[in-house]
N, C-alpha and C. Protein backbone atom coordinates (compact mmCIF):
# COMPACT_ATOMS: atom_id res chain seq x y z
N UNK A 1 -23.34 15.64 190.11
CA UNK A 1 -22.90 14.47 189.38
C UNK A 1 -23.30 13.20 190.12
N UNK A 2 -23.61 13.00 191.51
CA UNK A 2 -23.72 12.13 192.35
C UNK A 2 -25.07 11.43 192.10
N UNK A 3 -26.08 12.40 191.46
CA UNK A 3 -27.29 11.79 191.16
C UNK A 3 -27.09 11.45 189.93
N UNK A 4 -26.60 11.67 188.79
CA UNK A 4 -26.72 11.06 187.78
C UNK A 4 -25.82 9.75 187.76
N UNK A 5 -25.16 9.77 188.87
CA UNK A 5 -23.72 7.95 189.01
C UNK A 5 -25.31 7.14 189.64
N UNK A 6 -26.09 7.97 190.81
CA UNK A 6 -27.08 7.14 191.20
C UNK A 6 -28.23 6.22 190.46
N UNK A 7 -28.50 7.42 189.05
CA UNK A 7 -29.30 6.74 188.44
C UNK A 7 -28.84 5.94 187.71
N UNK A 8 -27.71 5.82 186.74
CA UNK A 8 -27.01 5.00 186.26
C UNK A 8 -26.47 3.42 187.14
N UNK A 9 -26.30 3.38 188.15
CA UNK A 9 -26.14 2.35 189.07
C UNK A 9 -27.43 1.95 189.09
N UNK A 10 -28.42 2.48 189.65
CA UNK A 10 -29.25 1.61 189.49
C UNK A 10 -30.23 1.47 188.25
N UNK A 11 -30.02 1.48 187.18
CA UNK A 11 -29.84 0.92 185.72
C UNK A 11 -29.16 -0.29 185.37
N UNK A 12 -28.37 -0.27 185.91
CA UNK A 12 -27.14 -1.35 185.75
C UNK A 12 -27.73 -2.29 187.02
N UNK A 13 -28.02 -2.39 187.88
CA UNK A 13 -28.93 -2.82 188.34
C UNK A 13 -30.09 -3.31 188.31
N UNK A 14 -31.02 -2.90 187.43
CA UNK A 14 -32.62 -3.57 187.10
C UNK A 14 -31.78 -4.10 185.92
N UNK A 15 -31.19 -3.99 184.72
CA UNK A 15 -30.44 -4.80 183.79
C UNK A 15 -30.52 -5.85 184.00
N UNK A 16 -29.25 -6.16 184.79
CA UNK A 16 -28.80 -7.25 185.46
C UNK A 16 -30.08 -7.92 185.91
N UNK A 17 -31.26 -7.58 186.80
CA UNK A 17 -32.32 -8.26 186.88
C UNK A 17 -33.24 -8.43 186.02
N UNK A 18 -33.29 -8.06 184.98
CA UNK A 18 -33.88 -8.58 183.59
C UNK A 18 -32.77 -9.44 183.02
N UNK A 19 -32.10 -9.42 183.03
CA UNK A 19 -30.98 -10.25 182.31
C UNK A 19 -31.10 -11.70 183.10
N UNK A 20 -31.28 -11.55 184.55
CA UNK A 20 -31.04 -12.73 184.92
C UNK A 20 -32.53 -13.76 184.93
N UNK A 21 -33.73 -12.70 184.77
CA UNK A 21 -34.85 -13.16 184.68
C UNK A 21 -35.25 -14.31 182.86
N UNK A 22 -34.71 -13.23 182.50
CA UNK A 22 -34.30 -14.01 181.00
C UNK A 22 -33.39 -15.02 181.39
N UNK A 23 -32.44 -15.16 181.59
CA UNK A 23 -32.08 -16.62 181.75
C UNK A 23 -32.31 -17.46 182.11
N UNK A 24 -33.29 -17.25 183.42
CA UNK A 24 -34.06 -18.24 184.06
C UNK A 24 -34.87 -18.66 182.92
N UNK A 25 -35.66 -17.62 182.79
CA UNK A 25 -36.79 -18.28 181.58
C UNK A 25 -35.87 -19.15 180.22
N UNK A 26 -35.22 -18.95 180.19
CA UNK A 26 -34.46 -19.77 178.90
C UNK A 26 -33.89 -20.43 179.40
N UNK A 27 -33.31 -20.55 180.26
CA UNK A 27 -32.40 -21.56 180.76
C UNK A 27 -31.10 -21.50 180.54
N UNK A 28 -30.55 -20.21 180.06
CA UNK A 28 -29.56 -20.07 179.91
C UNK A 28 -28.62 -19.42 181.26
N UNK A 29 -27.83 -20.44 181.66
CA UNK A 29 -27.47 -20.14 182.62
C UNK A 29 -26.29 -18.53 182.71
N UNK A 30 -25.25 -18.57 181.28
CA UNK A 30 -24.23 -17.57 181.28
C UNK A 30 -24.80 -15.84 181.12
N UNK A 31 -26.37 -16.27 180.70
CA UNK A 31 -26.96 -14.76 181.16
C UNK A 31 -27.63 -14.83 182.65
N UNK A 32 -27.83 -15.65 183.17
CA UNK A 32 -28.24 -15.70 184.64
C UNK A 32 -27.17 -15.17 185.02
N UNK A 33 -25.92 -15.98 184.87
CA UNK A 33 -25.18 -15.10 185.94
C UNK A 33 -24.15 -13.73 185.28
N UNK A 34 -24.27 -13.42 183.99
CA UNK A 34 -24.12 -12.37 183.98
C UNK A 34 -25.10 -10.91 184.42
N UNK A 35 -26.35 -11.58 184.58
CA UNK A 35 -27.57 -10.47 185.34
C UNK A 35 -27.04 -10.39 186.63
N UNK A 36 -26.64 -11.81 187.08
CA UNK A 36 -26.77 -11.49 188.90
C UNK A 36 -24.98 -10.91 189.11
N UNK A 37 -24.74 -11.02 188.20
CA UNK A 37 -23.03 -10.25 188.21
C UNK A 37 -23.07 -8.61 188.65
N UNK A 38 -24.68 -8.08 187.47
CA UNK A 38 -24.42 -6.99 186.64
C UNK A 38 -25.46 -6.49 187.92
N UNK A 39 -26.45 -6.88 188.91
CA UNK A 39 -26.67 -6.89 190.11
C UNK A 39 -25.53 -5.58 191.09
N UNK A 40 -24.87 -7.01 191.12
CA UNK A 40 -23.84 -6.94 192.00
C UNK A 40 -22.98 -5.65 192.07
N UNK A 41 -22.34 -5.22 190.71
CA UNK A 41 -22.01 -3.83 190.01
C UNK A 41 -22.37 -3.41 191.24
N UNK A 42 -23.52 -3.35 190.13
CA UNK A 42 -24.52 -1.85 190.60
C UNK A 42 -24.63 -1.53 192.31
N UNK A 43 -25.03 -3.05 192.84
CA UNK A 43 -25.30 -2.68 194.57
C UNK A 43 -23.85 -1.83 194.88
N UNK A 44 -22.81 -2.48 194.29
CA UNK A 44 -21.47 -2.07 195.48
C UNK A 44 -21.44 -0.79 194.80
N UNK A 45 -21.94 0.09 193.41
CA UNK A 45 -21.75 1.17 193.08
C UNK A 45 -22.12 2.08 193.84
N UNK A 46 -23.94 1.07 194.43
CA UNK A 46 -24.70 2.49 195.32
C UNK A 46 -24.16 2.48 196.68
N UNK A 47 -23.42 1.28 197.21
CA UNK A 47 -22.85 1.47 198.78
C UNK A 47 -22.30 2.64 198.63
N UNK A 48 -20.71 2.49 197.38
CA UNK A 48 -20.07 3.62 197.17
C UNK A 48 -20.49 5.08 197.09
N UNK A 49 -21.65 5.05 196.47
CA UNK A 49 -22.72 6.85 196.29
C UNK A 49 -22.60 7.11 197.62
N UNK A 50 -23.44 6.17 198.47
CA UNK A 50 -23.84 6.25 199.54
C UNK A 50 -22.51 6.52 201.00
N UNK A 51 -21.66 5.81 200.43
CA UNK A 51 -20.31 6.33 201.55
C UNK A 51 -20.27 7.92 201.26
N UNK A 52 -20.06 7.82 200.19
CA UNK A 52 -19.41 9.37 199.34
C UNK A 52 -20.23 10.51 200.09
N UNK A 53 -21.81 10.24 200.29
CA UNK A 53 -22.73 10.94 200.46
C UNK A 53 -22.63 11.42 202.17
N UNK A 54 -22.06 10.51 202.95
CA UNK A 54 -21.98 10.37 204.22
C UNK A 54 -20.82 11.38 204.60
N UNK A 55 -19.91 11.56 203.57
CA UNK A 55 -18.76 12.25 204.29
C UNK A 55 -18.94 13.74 203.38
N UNK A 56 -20.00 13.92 202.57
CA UNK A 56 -19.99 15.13 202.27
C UNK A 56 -20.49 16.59 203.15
């Protein structure tokens, strides 16, 4: 199950960096920072994989 939370995190991850790339280009700032939000998710999801992975 640990690889499929992995790939999904980082999904939610490139998202968020298309999302925020689109906002730049538009100028819309409330999808900028919902990309660099949706970023963020994702990184602290994979720390979490990655603890999980350490104590298995």
């Amino acid at each position: 199950m640990s690889g499929i939370d992995k790939m999904k995190n980082k999904a939610e991850e490139l998202g968020g960096k298309g999302k925020e790339t689109v906002g730049e280009a538009t100028d819309n700032r409330d999808l900028e920072a919902e990309g660099k939000a949706d970023q963020a998710s994702g990184n602290l999801k994979q720390a979490g994989e990655k603890v999980k992975d350490v104590f298995k």
